[in-house]
Protein backbone atom coordinates (compact mmCIF):
# COMPACT_ATOMS: atom_id res chain seq x y z
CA UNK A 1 -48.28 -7.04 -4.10
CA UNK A 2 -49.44 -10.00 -6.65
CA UNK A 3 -50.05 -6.95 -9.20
CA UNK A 4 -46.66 -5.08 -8.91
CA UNK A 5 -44.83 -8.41 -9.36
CA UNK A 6 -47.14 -9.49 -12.53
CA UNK A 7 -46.11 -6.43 -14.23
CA UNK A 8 -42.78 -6.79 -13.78
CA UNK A 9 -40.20 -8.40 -16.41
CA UNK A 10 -39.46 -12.49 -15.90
CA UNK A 11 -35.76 -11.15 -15.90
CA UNK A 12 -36.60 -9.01 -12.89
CA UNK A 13 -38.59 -11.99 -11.29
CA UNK A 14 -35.91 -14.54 -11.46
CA UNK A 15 -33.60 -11.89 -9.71
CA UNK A 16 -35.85 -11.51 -6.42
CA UNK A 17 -36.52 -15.31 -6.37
CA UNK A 18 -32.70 -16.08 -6.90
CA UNK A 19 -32.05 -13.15 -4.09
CA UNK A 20 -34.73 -14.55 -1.66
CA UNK A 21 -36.97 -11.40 -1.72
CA UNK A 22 -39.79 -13.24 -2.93
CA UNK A 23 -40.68 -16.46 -2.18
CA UNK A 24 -41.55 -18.60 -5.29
CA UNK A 25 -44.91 -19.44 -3.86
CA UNK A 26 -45.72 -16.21 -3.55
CA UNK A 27 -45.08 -15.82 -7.44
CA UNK A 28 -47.22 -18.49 -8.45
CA UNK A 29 -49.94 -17.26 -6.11
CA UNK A 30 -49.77 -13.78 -7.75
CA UNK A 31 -49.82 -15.84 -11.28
CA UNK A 32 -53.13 -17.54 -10.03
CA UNK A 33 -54.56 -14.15 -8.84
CA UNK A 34 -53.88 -12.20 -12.08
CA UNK A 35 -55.50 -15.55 -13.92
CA UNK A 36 -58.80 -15.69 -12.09
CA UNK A 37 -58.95 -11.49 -13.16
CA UNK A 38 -58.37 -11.22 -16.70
CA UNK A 39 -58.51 -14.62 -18.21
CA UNK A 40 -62.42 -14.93 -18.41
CA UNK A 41 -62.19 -12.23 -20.48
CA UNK A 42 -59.55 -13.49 -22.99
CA UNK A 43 -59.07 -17.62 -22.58
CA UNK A 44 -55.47 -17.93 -22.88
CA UNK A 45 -55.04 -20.20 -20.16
CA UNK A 46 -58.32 -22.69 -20.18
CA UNK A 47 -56.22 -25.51 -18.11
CA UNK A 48 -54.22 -24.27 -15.49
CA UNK A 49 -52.63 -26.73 -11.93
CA UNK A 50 -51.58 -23.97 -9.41
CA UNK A 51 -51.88 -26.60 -7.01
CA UNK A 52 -49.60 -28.85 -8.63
CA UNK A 53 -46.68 -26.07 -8.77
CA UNK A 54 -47.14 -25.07 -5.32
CA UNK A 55 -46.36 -28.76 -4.55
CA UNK A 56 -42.97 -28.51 -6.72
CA UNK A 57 -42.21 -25.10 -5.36
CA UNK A 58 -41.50 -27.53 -2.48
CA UNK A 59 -38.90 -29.58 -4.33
CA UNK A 60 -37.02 -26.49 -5.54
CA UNK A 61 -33.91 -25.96 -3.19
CA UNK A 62 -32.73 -22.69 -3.80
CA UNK A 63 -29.32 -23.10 -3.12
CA UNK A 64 -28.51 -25.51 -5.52
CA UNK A 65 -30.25 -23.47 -8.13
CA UNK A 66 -28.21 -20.67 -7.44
CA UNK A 67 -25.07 -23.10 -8.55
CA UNK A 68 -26.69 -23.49 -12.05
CA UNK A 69 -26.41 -20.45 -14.49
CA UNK A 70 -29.41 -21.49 -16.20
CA UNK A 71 -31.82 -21.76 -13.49
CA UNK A 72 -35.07 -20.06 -13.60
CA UNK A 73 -35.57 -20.67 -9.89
CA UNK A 74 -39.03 -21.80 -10.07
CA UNK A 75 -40.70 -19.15 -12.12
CA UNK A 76 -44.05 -19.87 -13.39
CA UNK A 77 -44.38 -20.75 -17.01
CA UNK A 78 -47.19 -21.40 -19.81
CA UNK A 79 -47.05 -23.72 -21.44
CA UNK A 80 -48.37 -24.71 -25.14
CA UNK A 81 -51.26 -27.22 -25.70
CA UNK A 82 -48.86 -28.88 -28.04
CA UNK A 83 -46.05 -29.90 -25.50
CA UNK A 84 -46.44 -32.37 -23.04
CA UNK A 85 -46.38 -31.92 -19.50
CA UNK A 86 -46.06 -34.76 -17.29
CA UNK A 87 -49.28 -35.95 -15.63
CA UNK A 88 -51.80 -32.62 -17.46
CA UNK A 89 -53.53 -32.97 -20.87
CA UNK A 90 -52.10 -32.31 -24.15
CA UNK A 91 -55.22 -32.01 -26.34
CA UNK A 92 -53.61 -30.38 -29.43
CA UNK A 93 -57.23 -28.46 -29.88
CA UNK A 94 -58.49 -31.92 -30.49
CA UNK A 95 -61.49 -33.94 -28.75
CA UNK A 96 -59.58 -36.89 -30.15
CA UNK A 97 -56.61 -35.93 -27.51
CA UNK A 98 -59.44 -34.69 -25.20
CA UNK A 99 -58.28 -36.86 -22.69
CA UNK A 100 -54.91 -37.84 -23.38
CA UNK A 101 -52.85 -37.54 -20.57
CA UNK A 102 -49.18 -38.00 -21.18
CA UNK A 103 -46.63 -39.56 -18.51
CA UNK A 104 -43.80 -37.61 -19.27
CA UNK A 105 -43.17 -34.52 -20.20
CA UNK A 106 -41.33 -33.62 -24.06
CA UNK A 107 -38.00 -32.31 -24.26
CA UNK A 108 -39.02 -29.20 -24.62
CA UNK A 109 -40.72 -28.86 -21.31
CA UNK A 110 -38.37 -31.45 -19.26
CA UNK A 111 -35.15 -29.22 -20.21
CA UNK A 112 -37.43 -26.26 -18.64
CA UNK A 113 -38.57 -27.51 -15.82
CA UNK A 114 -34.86 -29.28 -15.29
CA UNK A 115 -33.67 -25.81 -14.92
CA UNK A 116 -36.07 -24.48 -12.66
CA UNK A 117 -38.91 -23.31 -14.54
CA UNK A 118 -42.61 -24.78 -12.78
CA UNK A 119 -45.58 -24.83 -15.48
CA UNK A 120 -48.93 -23.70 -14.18
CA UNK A 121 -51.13 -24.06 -17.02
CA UNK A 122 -51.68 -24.71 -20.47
CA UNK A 123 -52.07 -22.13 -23.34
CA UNK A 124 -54.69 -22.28 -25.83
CA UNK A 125 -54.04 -23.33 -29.33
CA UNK A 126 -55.87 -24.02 -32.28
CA UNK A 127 -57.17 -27.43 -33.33
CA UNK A 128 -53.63 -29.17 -34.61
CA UNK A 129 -52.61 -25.81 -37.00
CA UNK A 130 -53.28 -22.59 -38.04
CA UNK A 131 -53.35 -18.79 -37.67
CA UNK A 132 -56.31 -18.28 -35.37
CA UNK A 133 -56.49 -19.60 -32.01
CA UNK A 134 -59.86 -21.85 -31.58
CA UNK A 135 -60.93 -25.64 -31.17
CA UNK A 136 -63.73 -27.24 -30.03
CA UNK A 137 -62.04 -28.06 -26.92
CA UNK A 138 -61.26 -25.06 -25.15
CA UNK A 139 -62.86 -22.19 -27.60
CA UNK A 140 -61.59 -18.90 -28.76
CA UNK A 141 -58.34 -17.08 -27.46
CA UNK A 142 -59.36 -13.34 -28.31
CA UNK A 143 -56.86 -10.15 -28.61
CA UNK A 144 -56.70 -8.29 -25.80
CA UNK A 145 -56.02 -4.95 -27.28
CA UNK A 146 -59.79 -5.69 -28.93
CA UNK A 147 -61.59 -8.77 -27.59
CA UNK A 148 -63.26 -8.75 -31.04
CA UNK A 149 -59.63 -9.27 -32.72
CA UNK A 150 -58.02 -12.48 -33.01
CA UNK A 151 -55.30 -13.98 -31.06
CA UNK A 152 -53.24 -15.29 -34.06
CA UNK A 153 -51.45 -18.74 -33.92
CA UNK A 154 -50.58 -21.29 -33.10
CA UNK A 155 -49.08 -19.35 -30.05
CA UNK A 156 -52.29 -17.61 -29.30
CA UNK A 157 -53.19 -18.70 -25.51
CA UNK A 158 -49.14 -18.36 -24.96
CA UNK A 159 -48.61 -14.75 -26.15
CA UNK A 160 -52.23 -13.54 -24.36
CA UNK A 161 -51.27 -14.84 -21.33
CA UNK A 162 -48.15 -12.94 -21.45
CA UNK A 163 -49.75 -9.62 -22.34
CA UNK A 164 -52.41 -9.77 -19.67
CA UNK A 165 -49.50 -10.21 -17.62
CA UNK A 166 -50.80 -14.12 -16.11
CA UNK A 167 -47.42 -15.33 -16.57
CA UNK A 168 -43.92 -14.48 -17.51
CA UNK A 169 -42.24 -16.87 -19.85
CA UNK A 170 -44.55 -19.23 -21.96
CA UNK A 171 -43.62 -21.72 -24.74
CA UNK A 172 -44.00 -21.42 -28.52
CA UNK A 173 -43.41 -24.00 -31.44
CA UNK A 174 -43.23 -22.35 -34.90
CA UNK A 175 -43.90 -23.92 -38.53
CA UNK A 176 -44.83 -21.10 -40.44
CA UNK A 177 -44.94 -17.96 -38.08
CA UNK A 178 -46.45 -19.48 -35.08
CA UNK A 179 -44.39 -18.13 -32.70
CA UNK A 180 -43.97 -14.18 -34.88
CA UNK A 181 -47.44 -13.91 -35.81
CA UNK A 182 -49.27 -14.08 -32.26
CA UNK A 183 -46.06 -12.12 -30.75
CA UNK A 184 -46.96 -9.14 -33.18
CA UNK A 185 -50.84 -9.58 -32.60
CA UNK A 186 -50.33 -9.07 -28.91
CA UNK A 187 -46.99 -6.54 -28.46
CA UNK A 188 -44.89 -9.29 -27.07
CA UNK A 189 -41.42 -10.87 -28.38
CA UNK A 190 -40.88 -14.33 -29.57
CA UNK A 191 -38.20 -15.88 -31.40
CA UNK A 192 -38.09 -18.74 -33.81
CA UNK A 193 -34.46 -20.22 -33.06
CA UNK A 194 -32.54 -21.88 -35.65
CA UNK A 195 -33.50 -25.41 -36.13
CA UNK A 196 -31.92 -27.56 -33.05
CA UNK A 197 -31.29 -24.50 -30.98
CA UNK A 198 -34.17 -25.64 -28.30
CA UNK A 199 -34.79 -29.85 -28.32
CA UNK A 200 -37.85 -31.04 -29.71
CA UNK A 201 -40.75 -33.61 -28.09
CA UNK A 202 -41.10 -37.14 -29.93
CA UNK A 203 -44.20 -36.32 -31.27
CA UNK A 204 -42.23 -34.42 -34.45
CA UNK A 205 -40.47 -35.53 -37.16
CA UNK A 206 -36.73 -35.83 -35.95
CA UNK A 207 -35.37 -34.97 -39.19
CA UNK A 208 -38.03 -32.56 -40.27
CA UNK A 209 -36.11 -28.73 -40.48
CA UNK A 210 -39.05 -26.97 -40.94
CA UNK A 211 -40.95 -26.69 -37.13
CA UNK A 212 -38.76 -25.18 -34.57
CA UNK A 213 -39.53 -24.96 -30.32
CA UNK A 214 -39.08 -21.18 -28.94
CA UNK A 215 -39.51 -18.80 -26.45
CA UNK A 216 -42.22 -15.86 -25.90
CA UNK A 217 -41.84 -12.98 -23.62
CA UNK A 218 -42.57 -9.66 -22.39
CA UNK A 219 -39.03 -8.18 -23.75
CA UNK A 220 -35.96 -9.45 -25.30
CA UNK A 221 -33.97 -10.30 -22.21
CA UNK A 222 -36.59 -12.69 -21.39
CA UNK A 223 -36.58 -14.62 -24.33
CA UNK A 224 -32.28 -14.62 -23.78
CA UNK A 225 -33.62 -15.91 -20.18
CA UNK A 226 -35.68 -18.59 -21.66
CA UNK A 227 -33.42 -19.36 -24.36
CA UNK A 228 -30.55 -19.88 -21.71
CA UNK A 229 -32.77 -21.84 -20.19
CA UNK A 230 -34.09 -24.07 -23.05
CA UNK A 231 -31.38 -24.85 -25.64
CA UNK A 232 -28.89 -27.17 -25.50
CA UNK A 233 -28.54 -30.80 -27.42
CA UNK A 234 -30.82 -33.80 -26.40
CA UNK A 235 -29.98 -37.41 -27.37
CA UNK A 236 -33.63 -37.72 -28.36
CA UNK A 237 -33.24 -35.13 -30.91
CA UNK A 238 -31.01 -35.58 -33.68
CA UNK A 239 -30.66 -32.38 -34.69
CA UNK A 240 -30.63 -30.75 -31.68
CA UNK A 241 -26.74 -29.34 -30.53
CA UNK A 242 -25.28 -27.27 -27.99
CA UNK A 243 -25.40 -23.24 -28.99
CA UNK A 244 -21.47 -21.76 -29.01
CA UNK A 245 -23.28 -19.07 -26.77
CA UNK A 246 -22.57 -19.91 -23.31
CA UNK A 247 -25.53 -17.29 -22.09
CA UNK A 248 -27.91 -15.56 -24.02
CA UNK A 249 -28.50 -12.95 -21.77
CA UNK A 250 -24.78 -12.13 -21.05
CA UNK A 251 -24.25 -11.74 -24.78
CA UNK A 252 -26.75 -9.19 -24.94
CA UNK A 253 -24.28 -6.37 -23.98
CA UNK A 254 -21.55 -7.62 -26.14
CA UNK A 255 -22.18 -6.94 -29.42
CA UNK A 256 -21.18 -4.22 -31.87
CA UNK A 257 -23.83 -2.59 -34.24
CA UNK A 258 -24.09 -3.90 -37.47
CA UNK A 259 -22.92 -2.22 -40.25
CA UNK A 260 -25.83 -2.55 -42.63
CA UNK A 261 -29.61 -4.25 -42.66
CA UNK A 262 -32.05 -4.52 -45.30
CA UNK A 263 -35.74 -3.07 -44.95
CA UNK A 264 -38.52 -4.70 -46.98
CA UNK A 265 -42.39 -3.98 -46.50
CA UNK A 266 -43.06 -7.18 -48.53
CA UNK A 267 -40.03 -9.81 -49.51
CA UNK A 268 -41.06 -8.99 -53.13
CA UNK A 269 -43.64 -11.71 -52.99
CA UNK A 270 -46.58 -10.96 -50.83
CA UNK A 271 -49.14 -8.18 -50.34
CA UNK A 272 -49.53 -6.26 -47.57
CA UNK A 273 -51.82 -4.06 -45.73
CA UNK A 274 -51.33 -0.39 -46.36
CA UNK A 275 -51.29 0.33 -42.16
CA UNK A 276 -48.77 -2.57 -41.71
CA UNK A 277 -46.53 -0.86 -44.29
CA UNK A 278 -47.02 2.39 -42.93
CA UNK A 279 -46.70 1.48 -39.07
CA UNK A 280 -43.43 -0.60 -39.55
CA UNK A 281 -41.73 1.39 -41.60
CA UNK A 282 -41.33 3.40 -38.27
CA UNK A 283 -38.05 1.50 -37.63
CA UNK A 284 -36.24 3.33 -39.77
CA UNK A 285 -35.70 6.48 -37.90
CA UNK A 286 -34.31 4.11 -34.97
CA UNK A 287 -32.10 2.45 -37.00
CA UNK A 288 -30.68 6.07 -38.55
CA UNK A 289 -30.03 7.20 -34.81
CA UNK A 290 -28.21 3.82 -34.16
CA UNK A 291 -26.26 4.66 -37.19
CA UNK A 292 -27.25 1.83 -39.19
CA UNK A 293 -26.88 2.05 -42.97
CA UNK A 294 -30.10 0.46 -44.67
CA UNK A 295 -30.25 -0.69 -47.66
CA UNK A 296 -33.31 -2.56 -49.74
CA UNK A 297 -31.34 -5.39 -51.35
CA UNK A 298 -32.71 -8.70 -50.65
CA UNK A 299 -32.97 -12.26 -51.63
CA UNK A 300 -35.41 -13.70 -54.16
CA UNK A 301 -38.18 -15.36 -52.35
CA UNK A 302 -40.02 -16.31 -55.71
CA UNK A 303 -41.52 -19.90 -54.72
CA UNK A 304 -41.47 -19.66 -51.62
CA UNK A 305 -45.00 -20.38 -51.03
CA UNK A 306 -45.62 -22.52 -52.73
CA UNK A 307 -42.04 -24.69 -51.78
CA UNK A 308 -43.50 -23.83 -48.02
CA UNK A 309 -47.29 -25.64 -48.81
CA UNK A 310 -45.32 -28.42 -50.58
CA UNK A 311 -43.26 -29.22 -47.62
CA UNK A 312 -45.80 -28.64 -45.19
CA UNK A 313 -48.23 -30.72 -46.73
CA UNK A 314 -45.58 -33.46 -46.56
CA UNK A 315 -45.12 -32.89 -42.78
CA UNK A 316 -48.55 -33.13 -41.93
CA UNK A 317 -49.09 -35.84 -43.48
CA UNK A 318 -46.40 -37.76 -41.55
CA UNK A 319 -47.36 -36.47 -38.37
CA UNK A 320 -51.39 -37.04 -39.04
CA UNK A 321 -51.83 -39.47 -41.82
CA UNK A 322 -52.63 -42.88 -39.82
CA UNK A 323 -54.42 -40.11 -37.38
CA UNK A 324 -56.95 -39.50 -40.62
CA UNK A 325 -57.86 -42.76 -41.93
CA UNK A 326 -58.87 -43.71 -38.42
CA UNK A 327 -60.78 -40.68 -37.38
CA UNK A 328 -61.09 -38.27 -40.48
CA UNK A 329 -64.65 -37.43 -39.17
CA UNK A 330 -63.27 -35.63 -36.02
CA UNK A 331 -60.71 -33.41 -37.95
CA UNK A 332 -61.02 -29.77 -38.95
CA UNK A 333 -61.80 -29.87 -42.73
CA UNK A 334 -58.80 -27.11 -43.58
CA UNK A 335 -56.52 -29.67 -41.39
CA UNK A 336 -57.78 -32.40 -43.75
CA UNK A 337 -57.02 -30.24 -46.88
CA UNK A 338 -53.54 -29.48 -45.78
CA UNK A 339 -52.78 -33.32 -44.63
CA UNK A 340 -53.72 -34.44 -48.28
CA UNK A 341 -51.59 -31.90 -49.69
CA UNK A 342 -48.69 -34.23 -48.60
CA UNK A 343 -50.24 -37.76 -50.22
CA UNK A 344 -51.32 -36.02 -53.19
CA UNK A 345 -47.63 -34.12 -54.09
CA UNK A 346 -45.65 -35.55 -57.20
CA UNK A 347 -42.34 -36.35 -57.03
CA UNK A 348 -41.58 -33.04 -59.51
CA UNK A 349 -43.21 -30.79 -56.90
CA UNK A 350 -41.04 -32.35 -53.93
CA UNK A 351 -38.10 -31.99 -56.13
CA UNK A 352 -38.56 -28.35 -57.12
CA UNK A 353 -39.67 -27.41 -53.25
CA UNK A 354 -36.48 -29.11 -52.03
CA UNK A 355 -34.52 -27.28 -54.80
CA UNK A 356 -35.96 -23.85 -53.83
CA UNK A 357 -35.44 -24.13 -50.27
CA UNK A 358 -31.79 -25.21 -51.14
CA UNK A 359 -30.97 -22.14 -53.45
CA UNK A 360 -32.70 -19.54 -50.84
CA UNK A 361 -30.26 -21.08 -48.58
CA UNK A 362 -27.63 -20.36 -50.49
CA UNK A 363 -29.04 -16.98 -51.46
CA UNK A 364 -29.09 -15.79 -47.85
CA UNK A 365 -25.16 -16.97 -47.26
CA UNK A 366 -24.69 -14.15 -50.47
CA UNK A 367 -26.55 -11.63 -48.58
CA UNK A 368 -25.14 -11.86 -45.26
CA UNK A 369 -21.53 -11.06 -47.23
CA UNK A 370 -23.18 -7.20 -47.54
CA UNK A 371 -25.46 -7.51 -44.38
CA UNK A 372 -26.22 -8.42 -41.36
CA UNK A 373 -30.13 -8.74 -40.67
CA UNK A 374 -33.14 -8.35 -42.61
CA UNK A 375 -36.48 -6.32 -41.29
CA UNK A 376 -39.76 -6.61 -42.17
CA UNK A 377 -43.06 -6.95 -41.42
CA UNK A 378 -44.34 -9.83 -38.48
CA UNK A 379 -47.48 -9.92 -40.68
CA UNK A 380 -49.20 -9.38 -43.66
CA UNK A 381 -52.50 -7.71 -41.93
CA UNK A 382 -53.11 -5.95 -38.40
CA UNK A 383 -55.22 -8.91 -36.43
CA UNK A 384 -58.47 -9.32 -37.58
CA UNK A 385 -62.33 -9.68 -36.81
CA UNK A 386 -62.54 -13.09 -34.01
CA UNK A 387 -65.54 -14.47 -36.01
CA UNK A 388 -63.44 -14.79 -39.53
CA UNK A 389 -61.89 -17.89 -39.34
CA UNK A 390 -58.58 -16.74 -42.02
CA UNK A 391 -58.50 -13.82 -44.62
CA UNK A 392 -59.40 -14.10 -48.05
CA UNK A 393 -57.47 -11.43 -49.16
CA UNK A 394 -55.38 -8.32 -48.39
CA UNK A 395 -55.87 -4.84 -50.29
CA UNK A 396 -57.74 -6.71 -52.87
CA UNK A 397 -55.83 -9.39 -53.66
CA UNK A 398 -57.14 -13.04 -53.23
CA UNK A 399 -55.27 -15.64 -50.92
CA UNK A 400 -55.11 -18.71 -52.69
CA UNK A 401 -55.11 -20.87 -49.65
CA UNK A 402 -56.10 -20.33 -46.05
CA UNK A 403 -52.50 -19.81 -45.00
CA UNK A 404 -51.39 -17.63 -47.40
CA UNK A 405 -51.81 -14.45 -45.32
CA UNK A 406 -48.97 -15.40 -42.85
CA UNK A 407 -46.78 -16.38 -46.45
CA UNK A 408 -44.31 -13.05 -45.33
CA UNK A 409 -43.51 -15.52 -42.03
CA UNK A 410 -42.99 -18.84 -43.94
CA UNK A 411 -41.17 -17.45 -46.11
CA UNK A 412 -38.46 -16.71 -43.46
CA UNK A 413 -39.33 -20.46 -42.24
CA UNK A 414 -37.57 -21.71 -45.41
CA UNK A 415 -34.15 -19.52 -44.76
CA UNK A 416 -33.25 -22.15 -41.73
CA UNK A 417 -32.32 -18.67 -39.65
CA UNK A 418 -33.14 -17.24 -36.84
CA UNK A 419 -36.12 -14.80 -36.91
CA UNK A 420 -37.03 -12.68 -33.81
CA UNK A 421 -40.52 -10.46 -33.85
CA UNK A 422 -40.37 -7.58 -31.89
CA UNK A 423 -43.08 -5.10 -30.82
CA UNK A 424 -42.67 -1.90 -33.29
CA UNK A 425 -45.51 0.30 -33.07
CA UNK A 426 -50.30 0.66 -33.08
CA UNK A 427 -52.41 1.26 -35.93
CA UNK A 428 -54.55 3.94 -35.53
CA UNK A 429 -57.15 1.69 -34.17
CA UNK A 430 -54.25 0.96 -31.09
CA UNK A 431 -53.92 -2.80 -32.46
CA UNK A 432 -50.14 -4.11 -32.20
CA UNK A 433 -48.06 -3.82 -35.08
CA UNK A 434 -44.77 -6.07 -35.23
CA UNK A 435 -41.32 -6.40 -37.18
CA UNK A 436 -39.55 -9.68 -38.39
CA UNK A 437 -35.59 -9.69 -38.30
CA UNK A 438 -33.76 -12.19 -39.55
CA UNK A 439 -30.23 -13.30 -38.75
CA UNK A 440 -26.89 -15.14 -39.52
CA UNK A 441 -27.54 -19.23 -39.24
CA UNK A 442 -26.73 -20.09 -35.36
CA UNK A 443 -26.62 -16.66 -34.54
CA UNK A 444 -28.94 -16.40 -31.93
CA UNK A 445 -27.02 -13.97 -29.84
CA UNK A 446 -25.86 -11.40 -32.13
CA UNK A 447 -30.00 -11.16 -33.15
CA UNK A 448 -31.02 -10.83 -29.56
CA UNK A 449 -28.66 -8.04 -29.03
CA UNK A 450 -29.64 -6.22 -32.20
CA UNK A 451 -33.50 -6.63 -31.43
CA UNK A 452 -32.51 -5.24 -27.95
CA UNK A 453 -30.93 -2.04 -29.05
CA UNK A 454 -33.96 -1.11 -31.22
CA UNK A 455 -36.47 -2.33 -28.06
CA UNK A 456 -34.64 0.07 -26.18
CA UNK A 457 -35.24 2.52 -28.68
CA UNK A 458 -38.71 2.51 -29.89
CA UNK A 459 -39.59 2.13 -25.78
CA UNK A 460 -43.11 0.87 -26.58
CA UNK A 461 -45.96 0.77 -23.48
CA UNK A 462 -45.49 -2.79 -22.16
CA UNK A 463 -48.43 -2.63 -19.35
CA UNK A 464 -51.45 -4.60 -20.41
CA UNK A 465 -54.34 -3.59 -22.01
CA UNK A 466 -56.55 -5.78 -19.78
């Protein structure tokens, strides 16, 4: 029994537990069972408090639940080492947070768990940043499709434990493709939102446009299930509002194709493997028998990356810059790098960042006048060997910086829409290969729709590799 209902959909979960079929003890037990299988092999999930839910699956009444739209009705969720949960450890990947054990939980996981989601465990991360999931904390997250393969990041414990099938929903933040890159590495869906769409924990900078909360799932209606779930404007974030979609998932059957979408294997500015090019450019068939027109028209993403390590730099170094005169010593040395970046920026280099971010902005309002998405690759490489901490460079051309291989995600971090990555196809090896489409500005619906009708489509295998 605890196997059928792990391999089932969270959609399809919510439905018995709203119906009374299953009891929601009985989910998180089946949660707990599928854990202590598959996650010694993987570490997705290195803290988990099954004992804990089954106490709040006592406080969930059922009937109420079924009066709120939103509800979850006490489905199990991951959730990331980077949002707070009342009463567990956040440890960011840190032995600094080791033991830091926070009293309430963040917005992010109190809007959740307010509409009937129960946490079970924490996902692995790596240590504050980055594209491959280890810290000295917890240790490696490894790809389950190769347990020699990396996880990606930051959302590495979050998207394994959803393709091992431990849980069904799990949380994601996303900077610079740290919700897309993992999702691709592990034939799951996540979606960056647009900034605001899901309310953000204290421990960001309110104003800051550039790191986003978001769901991962096994398919797109579960992210519209998560998403109904998590958006929605919180006093404590200022630039969080309330979505004009009333439900994500109802939306997902309303919505007329679009008339045209641009295809790029690079956004003109990065390299890319010659597999990943190959492998994603299987979309295009789908999107002939939809009847979609493509086209290859896109904006100019020149500066991008180096707008993106500007402004990134500058965040860090809000967020971590009393955290690195007091305790430098117990900080990766990359994280170090990348915090200085923001004391060590001139005023000409904020400037011209700002100004490029601005004009892309205003690029992408041009191009949604002739389309209506933009597809391309979830990343720049297929997920590489666990023991390399980044790549140094991609069909022969050097990466500047240990980030740069995820540049063809933070490049769509700078556009301020929403970006979805959705499963699209296996290199020949059988590793996950992903897409990236990008939307209108607050358009979160229409893009869930679209990325459904091409899921439905391309009909990947969904069971997991574990």
């Amino acid at each position: 029994m605890a196997e059928d209902l792990t391999e089932k959909f969270a959609y399809e979960i919510v439905a018995m537990l709203k119906s009374g079929e299953i009891s929601i003890k009985e989910v998180i037990e089946a949660s707990r069972e599928r854990h202590e299988d598959v996650d010694r092999y993987v570490n997705a999930l290195p803290l988990t408090f099954y004992d804990k839910a089954l106490n709040r699956a006592d406080e969930i009444d059922l009937k109420k639940e079924r009066k709120n739209k939103k509800s979850l009705f006490g489905l199990p969720i991951a959730v990331k080492d980077y949002n707070d949960v009342e009463g567990i450890a956040t440890t960011y990947g840190s032995r600094i947070f080791e033991k830091n054990i926070p009293v309430v939980s963040d917005a992010t996981v109190q809007r959740l768990k307010d509409n009937g989601a129960i946490p079970v465990a924490k996902s692995n991360v790596p240590e504050w940043a980055g594209g491959h999931t280890f810290n000295p904390v917890y240790g490696v997250t490894r790809n389950p499709f190769n347990l020699e393969k990396v996880a990606g990041g930051s959302s590495g414990g979050s998207s394994v434990a959803l393709a091992t099938n431990q849980v069904w929903l799990a949380t994601g933040n996303d900077l610079g493709g740290s919700l897309r890159t993992p999702a691709g590495f592990n034939n799951i869906v996540g979606l960056r939102p647009s900034v605001g769409v899901v309310p953000r924990g204290a421990r960001y900078h309110s104003f800051d446009a550039l790191w986003v909360e978001g769901p991962l799932g096994k398919c797109v209606t579960d992210i519209a299930l998560m998403l109904d779930a998590g958006a929605g404007f919180c006093e404590s974030d200022p630039l969080s509002f309330q979505h004009s979609c009333r439900s994500f998932v109802d939306s997902l059957d309303q919505f007329e194709l679009p008339a045209k979408v641009a295809f790029t294997e690079d956004l003109g500015i990065v390299p890319v493997e010659r597999e990943v090019r190959s492998t994603v450019r299987n979309v295009l068939p789908y999107l002939k028998n939809l009847g979609v027109e493509v086209g290859d028209e896109i904006p100019d993403f020149t500066g991008a990356p180096e707008a993106f390590h500007t402004l990134r730099g500058l965040l860090l170094a809000y967020m971590m810059g009393d955290l690195l005169k007091s305790k430098r010593n117990d900080i990766q040395l990359d994280i170090i790098k990348n915090i200085e970046v923001g004391f060590e920026v001139n005023n000409e280099q904020i400037i011209s960042a700002e100004n490029m971010r601005q004009n892309l902005y205003r690029r992408m309002t041009g191009f949604f006048k002739d389309f209506d998405f933009l597809i391309c690759p979830a990343s720049s490489v297929l997920p590489f060997d666990i023991k390399t901490p980044f790549v140094t460079e991609i069909d022969g051309i050097q990466c500047k910086t240990y980030i740069d291989w995820f540049a063809i995600t933070f490049a769509l971090t700078l556009t301020s829409c929403p970006v979805i990555s959705l499963p699209i196809g296996f290199s020949s090896d059988g590793l996950p290969v992903g897409i990236q489409i990008l939307g209108k500005p607050r358009e979160e619906d229409r893009l869930l729709a679209f990325a459904k009708l091409i899921e439905g489509k391309v009909g990947l295998q969904r069971n997991s590799p574990i």
